[in-house]
Protein backbone atom coordinates (compact mmCIF):
# COMPACT_ATOMS: atom_id res chain seq x y z
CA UNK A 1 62.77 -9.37 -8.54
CA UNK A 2 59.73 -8.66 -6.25
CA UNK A 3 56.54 -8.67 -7.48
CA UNK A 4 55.09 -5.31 -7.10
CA UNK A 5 52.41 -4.66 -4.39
CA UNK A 6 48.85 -3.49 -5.73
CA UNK A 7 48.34 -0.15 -5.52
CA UNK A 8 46.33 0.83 -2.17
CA UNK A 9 43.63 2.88 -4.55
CA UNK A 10 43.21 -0.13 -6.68
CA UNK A 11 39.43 -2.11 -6.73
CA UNK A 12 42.14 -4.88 -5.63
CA UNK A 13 42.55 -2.75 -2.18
CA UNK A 14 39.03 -1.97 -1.57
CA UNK A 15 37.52 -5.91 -1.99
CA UNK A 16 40.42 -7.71 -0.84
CA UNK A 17 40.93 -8.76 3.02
CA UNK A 18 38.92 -6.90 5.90
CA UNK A 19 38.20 -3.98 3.03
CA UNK A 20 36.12 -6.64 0.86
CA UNK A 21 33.95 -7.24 4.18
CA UNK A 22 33.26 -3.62 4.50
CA UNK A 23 32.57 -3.03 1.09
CA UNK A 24 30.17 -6.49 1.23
CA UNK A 25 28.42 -4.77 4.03
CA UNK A 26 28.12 -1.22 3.03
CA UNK A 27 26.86 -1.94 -0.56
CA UNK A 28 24.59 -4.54 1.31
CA UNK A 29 22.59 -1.47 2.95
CA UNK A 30 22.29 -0.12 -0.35
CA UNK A 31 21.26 -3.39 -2.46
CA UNK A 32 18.87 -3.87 0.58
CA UNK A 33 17.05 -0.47 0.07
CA UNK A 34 16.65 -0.56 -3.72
CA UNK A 35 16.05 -4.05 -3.70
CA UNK A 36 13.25 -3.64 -1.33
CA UNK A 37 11.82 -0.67 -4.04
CA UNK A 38 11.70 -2.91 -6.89
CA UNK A 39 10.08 -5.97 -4.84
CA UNK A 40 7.47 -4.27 -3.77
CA UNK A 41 6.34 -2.24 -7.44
CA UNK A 42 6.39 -5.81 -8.43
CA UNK A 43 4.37 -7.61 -5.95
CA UNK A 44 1.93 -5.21 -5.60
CA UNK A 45 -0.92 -5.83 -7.89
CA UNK A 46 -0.87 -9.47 -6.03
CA UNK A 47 -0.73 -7.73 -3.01
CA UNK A 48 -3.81 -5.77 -3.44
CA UNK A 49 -5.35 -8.62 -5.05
CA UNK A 50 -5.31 -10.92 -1.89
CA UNK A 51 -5.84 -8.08 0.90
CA UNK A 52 -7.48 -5.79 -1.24
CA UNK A 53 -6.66 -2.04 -0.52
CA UNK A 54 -5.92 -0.86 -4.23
CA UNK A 55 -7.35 2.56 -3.23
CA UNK A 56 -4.11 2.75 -1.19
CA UNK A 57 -2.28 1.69 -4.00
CA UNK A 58 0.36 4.54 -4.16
CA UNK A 59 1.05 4.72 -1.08
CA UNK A 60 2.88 1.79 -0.07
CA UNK A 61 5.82 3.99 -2.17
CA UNK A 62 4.61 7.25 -0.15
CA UNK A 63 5.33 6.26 2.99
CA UNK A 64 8.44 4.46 1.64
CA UNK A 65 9.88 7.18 0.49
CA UNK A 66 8.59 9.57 3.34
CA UNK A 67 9.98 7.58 5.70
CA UNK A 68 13.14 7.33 3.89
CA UNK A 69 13.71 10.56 3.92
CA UNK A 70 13.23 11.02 7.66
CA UNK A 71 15.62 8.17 8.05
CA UNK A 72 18.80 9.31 6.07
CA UNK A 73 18.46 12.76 7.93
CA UNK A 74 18.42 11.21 11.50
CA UNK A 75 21.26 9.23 10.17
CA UNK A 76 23.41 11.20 11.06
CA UNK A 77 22.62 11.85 14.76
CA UNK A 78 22.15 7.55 14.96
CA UNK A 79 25.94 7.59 13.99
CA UNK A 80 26.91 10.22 16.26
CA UNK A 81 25.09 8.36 19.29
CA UNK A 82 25.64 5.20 18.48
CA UNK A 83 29.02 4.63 16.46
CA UNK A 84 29.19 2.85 13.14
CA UNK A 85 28.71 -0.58 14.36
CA UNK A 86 25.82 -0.23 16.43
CA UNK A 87 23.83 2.16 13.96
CA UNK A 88 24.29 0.05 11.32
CA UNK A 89 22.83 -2.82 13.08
CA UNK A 90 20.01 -0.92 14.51
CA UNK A 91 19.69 0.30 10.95
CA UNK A 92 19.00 -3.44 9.94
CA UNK A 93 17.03 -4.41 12.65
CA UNK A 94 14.41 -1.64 11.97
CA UNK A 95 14.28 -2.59 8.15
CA UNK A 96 14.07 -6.58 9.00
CA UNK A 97 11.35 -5.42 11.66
CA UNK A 98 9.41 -3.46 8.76
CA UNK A 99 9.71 -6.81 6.55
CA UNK A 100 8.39 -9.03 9.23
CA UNK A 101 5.16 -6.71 9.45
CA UNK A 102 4.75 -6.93 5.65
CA UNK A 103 5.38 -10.50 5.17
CA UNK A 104 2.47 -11.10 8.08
CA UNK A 105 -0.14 -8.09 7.06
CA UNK A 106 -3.63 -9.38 6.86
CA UNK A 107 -4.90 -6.19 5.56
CA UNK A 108 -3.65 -2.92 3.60
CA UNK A 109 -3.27 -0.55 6.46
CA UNK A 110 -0.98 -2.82 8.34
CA UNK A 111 1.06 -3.33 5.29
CA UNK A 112 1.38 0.30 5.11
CA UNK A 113 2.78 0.42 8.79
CA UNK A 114 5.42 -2.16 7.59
CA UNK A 115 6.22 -0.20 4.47
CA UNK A 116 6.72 2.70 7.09
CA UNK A 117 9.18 1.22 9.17
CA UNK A 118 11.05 -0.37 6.23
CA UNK A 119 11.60 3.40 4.52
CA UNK A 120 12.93 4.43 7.88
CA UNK A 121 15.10 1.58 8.38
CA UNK A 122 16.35 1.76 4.38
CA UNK A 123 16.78 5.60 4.85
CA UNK A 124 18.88 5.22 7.61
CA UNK A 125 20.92 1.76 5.70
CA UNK A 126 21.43 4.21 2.67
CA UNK A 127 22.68 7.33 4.08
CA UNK A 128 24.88 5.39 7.04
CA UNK A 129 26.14 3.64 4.34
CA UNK A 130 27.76 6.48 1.97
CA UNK A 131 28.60 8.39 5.44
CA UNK A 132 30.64 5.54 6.67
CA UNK A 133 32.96 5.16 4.52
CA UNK A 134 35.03 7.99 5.03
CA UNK A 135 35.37 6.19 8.56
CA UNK A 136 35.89 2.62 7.53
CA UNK A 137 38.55 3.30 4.41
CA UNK A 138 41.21 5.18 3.78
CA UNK A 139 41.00 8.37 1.99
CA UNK A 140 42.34 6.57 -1.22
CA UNK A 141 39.47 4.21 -1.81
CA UNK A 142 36.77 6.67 -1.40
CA UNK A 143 36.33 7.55 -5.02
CA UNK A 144 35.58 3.48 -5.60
CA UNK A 145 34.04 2.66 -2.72
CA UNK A 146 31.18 5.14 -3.98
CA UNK A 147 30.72 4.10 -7.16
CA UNK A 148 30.59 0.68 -5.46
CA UNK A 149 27.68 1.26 -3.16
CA UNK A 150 25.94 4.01 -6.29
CA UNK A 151 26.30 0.62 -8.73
CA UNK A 152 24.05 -1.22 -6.16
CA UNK A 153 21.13 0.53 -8.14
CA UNK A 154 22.14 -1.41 -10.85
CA UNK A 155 22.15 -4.59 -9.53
CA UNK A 156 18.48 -4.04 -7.84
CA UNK A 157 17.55 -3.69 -10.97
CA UNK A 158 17.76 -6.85 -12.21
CA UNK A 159 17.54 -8.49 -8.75
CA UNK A 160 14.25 -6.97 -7.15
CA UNK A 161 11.70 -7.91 -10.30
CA UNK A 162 13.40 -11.51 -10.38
CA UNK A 163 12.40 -12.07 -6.59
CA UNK A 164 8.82 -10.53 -6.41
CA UNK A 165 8.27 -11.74 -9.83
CA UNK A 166 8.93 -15.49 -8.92
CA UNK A 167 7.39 -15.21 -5.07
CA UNK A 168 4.03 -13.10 -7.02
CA UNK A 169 4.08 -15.82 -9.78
CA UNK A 170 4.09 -18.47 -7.18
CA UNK A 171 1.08 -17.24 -4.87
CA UNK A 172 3.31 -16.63 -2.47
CA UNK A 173 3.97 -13.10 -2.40
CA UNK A 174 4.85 -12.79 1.49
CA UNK A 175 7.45 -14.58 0.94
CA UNK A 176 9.03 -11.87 -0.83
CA UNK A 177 9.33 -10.00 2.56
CA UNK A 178 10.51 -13.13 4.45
CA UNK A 179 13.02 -13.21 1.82
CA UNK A 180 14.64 -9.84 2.72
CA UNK A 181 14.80 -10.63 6.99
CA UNK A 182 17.67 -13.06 6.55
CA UNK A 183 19.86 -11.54 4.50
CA UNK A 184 19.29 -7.91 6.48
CA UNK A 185 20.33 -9.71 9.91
CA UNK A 186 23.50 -11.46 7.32
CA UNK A 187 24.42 -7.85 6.93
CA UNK A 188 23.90 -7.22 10.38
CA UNK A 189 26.35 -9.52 11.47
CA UNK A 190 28.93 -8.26 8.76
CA UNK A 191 28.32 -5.03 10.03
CA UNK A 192 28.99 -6.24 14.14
CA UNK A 193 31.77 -8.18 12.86
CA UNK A 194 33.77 -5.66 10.84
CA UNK A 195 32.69 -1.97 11.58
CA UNK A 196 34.06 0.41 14.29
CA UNK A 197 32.32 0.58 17.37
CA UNK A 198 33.13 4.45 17.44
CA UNK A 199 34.06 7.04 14.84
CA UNK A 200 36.74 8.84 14.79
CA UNK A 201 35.00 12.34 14.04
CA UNK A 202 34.50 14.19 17.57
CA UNK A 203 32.85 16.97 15.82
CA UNK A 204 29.18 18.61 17.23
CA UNK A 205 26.63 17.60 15.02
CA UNK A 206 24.74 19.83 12.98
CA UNK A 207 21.19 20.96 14.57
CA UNK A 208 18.52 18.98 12.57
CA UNK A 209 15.98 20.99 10.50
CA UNK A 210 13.75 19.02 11.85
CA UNK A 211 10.45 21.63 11.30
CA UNK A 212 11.05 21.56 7.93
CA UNK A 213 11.37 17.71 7.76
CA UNK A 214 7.85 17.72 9.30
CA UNK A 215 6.38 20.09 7.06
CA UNK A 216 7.71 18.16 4.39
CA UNK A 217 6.48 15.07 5.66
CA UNK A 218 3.00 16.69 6.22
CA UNK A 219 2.91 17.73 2.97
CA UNK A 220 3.62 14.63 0.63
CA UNK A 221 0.96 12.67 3.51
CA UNK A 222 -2.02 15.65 2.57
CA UNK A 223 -1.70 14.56 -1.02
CA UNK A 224 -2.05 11.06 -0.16
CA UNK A 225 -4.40 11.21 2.16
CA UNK A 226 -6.86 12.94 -0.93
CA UNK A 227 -5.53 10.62 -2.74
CA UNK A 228 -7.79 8.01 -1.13
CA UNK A 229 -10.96 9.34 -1.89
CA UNK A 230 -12.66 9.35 -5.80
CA UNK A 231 -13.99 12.76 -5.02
CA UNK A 232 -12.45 15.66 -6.66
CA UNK A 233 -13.37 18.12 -4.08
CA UNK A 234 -11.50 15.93 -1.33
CA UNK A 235 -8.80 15.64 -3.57
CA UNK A 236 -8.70 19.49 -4.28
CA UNK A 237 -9.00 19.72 -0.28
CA UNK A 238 -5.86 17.22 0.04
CA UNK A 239 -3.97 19.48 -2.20
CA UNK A 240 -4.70 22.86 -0.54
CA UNK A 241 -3.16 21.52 2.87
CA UNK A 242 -0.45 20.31 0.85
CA UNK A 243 -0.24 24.09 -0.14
CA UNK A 244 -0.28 25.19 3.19
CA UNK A 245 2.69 22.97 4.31
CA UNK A 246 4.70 23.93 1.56
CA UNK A 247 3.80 27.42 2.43
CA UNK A 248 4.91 27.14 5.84
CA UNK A 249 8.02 25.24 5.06
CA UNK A 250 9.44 27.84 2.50
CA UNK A 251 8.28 31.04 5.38
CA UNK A 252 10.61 28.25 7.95
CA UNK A 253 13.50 28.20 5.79
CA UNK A 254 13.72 31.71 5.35
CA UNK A 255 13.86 32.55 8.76
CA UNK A 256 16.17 29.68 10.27
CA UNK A 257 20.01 29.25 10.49
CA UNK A 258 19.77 25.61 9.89
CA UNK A 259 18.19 24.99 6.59
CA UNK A 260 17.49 22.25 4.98
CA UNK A 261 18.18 23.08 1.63
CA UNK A 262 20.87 25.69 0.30
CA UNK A 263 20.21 29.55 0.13
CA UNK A 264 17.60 30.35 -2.72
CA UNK A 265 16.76 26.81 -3.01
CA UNK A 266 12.91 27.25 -3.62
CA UNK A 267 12.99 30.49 -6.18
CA UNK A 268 13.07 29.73 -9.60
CA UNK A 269 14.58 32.91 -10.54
CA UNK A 270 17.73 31.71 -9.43
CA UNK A 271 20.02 28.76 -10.98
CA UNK A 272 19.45 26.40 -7.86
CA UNK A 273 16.22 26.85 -8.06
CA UNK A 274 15.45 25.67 -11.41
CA UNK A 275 17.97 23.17 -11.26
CA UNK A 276 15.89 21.34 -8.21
CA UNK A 277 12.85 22.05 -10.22
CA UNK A 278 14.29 20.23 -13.07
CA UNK A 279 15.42 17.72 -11.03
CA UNK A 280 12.27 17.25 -9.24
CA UNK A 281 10.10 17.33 -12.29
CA UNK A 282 12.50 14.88 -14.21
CA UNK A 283 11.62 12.42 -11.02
CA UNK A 284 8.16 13.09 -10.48
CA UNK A 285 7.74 11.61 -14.48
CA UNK A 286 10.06 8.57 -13.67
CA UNK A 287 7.68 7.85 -10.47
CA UNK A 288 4.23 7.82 -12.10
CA UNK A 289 4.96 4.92 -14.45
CA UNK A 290 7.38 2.71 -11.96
CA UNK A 291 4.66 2.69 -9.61
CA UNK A 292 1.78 2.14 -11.70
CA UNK A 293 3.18 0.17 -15.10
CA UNK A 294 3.35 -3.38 -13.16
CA UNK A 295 -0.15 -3.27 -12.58
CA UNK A 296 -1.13 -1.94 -15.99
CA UNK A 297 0.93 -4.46 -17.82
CA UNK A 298 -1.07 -6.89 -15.84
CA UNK A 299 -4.71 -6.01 -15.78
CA UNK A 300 -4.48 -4.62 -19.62
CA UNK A 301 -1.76 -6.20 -21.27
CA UNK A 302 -1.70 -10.21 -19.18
CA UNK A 303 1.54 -10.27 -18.43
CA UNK A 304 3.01 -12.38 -15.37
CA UNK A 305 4.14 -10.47 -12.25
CA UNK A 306 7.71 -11.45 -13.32
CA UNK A 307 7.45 -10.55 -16.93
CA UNK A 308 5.71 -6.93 -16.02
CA UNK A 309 8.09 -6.41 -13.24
CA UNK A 310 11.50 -6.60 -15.65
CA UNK A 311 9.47 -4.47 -18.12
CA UNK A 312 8.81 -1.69 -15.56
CA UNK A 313 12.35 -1.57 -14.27
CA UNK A 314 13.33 -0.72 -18.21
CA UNK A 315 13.22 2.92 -16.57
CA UNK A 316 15.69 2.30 -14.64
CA UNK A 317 17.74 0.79 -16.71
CA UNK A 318 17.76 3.51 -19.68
CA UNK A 319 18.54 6.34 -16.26
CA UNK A 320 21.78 4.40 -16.06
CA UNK A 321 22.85 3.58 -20.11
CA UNK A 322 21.43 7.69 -20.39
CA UNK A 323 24.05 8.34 -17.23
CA UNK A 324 27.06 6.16 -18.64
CA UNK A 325 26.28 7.71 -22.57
CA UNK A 326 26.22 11.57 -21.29
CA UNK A 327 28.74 11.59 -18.30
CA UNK A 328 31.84 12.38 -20.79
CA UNK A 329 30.20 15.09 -22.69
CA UNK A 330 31.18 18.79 -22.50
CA UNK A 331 30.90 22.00 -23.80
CA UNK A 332 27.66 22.22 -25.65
CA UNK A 333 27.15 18.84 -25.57
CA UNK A 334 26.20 19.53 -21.79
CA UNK A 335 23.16 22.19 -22.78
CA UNK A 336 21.87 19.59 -24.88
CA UNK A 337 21.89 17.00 -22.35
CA UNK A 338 20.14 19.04 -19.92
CA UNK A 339 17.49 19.85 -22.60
CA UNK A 340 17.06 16.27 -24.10
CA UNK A 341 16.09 14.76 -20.87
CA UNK A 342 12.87 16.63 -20.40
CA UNK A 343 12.31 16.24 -24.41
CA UNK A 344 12.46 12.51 -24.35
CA UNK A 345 10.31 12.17 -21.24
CA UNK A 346 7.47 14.44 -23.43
CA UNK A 347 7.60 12.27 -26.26
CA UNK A 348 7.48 8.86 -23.75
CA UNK A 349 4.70 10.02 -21.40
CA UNK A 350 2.54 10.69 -24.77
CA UNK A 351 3.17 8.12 -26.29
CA UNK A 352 2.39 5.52 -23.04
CA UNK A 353 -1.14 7.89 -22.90
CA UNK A 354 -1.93 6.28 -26.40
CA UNK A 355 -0.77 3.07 -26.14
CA UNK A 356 -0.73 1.70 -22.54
CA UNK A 357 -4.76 1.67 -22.20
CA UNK A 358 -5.13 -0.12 -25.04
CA UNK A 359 -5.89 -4.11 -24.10
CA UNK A 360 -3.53 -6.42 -25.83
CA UNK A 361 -2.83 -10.28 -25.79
CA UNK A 362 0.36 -9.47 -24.64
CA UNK A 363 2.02 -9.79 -28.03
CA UNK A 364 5.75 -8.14 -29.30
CA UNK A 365 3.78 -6.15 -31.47
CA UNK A 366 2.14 -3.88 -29.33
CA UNK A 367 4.97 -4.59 -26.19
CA UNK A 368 7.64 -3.28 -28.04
CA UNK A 369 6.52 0.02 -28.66
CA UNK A 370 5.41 0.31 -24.99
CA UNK A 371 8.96 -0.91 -24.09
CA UNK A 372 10.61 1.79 -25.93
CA UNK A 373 8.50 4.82 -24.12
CA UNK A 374 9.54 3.04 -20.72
CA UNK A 375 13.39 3.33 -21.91
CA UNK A 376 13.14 6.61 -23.47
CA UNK A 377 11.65 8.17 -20.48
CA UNK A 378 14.78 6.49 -18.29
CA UNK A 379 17.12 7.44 -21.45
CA UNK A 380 15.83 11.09 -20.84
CA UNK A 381 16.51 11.28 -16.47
CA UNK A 382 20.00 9.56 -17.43
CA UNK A 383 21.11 12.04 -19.97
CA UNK A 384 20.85 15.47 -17.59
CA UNK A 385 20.92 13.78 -14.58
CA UNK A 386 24.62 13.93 -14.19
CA UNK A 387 24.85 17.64 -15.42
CA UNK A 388 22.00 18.82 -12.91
CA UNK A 389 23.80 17.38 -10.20
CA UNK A 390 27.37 18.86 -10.94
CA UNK A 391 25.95 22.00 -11.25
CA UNK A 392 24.15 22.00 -7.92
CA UNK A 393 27.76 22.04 -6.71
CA UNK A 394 28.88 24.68 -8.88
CA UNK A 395 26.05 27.61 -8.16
CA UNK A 396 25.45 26.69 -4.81
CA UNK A 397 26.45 29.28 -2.29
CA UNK A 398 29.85 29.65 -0.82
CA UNK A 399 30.28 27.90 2.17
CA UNK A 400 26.26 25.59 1.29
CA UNK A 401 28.46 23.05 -1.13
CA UNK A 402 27.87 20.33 1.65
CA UNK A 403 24.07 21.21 2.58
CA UNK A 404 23.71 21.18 -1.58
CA UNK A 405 25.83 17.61 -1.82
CA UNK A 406 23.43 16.42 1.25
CA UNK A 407 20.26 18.32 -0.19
CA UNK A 408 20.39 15.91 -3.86
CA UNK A 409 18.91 13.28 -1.83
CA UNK A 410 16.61 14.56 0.10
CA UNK A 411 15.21 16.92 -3.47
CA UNK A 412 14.81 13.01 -5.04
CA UNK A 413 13.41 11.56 -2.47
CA UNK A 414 10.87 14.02 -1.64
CA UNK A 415 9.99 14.77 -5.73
CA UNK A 416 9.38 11.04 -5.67
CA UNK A 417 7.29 10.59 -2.54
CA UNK A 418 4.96 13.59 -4.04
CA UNK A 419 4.75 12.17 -6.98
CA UNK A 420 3.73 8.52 -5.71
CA UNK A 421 0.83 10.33 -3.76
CA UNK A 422 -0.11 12.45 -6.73
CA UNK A 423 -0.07 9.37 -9.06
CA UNK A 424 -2.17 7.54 -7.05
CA UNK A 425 -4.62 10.82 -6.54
CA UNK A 426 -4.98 10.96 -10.20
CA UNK A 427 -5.30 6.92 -10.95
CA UNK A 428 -7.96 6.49 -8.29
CA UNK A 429 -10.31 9.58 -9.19
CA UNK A 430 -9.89 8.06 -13.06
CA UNK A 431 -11.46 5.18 -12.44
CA UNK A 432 -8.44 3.17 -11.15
CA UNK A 433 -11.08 1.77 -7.96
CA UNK A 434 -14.45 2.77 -9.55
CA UNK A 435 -15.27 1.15 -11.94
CA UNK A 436 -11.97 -0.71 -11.49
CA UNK A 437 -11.24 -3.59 -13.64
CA UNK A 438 -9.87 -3.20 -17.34
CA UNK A 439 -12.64 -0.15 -17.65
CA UNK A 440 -11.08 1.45 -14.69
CA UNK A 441 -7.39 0.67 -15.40
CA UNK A 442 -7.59 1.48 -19.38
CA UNK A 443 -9.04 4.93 -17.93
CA UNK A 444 -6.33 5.43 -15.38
CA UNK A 445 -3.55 4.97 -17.29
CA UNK A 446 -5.10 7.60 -20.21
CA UNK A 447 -5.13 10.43 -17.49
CA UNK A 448 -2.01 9.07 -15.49
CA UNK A 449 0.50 9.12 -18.56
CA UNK A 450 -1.48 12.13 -19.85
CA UNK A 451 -1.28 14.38 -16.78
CA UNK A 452 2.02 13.30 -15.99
CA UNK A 453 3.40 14.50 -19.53
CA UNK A 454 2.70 18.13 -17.81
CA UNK A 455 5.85 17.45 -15.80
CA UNK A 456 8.00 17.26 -18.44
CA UNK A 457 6.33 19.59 -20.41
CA UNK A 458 7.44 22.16 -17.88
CA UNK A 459 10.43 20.74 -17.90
CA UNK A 460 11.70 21.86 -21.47
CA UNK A 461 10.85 25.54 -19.88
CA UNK A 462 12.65 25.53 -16.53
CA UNK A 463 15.36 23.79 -18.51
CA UNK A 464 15.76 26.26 -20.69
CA UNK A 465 16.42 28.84 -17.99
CA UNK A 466 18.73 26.41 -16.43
CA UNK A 467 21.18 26.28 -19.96
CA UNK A 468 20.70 30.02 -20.33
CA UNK A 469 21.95 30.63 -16.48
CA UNK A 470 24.36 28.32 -16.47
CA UNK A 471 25.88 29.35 -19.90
């Protein structure tokens, strides 16, 4: 009797042969990109510690994630002009290009111009990387080959604190860029050896919003640029023009046929509206403490790079055990989910304001407490999360599901870029660089964790509307 052939929609299919090489490449952008996040939140307070630059703190995760976002939309057209094989190695290129100038900054701004360049080289590995594999597999796999490069988040996880950890704990935190170079150009060759030179879609592309991408650009960059200063009035100045962009983007989207978000995307009357306020609101929360908790655990609570650098990713890791635990639920179930995510962050924000600023020795005592706020925050994200998202889909316009499906990222990525500048607005006129030291930090982290619990605060309300519209 023959022994019967694996299915060709098996995980034998898709990581067996020339398919395991494209997977191995594909989820490699992905790993590279969220990686590359976790690295960096870890090395940082080393970073600032050698070169200085703490009052630019936040935005080595601004201009990350702004430039991120710029990349995965110009992904698209970088495809288009370039095939698969050649985008994905210019993709790399930029993003090892961006690690060289960290690994080598002698000051703050210039590792700011490397973070740039890496978010533009990530954005385009992360979106190029989802978009090819409709090209590179056949229909069949899809469904796996996505969760395979969405798992990568995962596995950055526990990954990206290990590596700056270690490189941070060492002295040696530049090596923690000239870590990332090598196995971006393995990738690369992957990519060169196993991707198509051209795809098979002959379709026109689809105009660019590209005014709106500016405006939103502009925007997140006025709030860090206020962010800078210790002065409230400069701050209150950043956040006007921030105002003004948003202003203007909204008025843009209104009138254009080529939007970047769906139809009715920015009023909160209607159910996409909340739902990307949720959304955005549920991130914002997640963004203040990934950003900033490293550095607290450090300066208040003497914990090794390594050690705080695990403990900040426990975010992350209750997102994903909230995702897993909530994905099957239905019916009523679902309304709860939605409501319990922006319940949980409350209750973790608040309870980080009371016990993060207090100094410790470092002791299980007063770290497990803290540890549980970190998770339940995460928990909270994880347990909505997937219902926002399939309900995106479901109110979105006819004919806007693919502008929603494409919009997710760009709502995340832009909730989190604001909220890295508005973290680090808030940290640095609490004290954060003036007085600085445990004074300063203890201070920070009071207002940081205490004006952050607005955002889910508001939450519970626009989530509310959301489970009333959405029935």
């Amino acid at each position: 009797m023959d022994t019967p052939q694996p299915s060709p929609s098996n995980w034998a299919a898709l990581l067996s042969g020339a398919n395991g090489v494209r997977s191995l490449a594909l989820a490699g952008g992905v790993v590279l990109h969220a990686i590359n996040v976790y690295i960096a939140t870890t090395i940082l307070p080393s970073v600032v510690q050698d070169i200085g630059g703490i009052d630019y703190y936040a935005w080595n995760t601004t201009l990350f994630v702004a430039a991120s976002i710029l990349g995965s939309a110009l992904s698209a057209r970088l495809l288009g002009s370039l095939g698969p094989r050649a985008a994905y190695l210019v993709a790399s290129l930029v993003f090892a290009g961006g690690a060289l100038a960290c690994a080598f900054a002698p000051s703050m701004p210039v590792m700011l111009v490397g973070r740039l360049v890496q978010g533009l080289g990530g954005g385009f590995l992360f979106a190029l990387s989802y978009a090819m594999i409709r090209l590179v597999f056949d229909a069949s796999l899809w469904p796996r080959a996505m969760a395979l490069v969405s798992g990568m988040w995962g596995v950055a996880t526990l990954v990206g604190p290990a590596v700056g950890g270690v490189f941070a704990e060492w002295g040696i935190w530049r090596a923690a860029f000239w870590s990332l170079i090598p196995v971006a150009g393995l990738f690369a060759v992957l990519a060169a050896a196993v991707l198509p030179k051209r795809g098979t879609d002959s379709a026109e592309p689809t105009p660019l919003p590209l005014a709106q991408l500016l405006l939103l650009t502009a925007a997140v960059l006025a709030v860090s640029a206020g962010s800078v200063s210790s002065t409230l009035p400069l701050n209150l100045l950043g956040l006007a023009v921030a105002a003004v962009f948003t202003t203007l983007l909204i008025m843009t989207e209104s009138r254009t046929r080529h939007r970047l978000l769906p139809a009715g995307a920015f009023r909160i009357t209607t159910a996409l509206g909340a739902l990307y306020a949720t959304m955005s609101l549920l991130a914002v929360a997640v963004t203040s403490g990934e950003i900033f908790v490293p550095l607290f655990l450090q300066v208040l609570h003497h914990q090794s790079p390594l050690v705080a650098g695990y403990l900040a990713a426990l975010m992350a890791a209750g997102w994903t055990l909230g995702s897993i635990a909530s994905a099957g639920v239905t019916g009523s179930n679902i309304r709860r989910a939605i409501l319990a995510g922006p319940i949980l962050g409350v209750v973790g924000m608040v309870a980080l304001a009371i016990l993060m600023p207090v100094e410790s020795n470092g002791s299980g005592q007063t770290l497990t407490p803290i540890c549980l706020a970190l998770i339940l925050i995460g928990l909270g994200v994880g347990l909505a999360w997937p219902h926002l998202l399939t309900r995106v889909f479901q109110v979105a316009p006819a004919g806007e599901q693919d502008l929603a499906s494409a919009s997710i990222t760009t709502v995340q990525l832009f909730a989190t870029a604001f909220g890295a500048a508005l973290a680090g607005m808030v940290a640095n006129v609490a004290g954060l660089t003036e007085p600085g030291g445990v004074e300063g930090t203890a201070s920070a982290a009071v207002w940081l964790f205490g004006v952050f619990a607005l955002a889910p605060v508001m939450g519970v309300l626009i989530a509310r509307r959301v489970v009333r519209m959405i029935g």
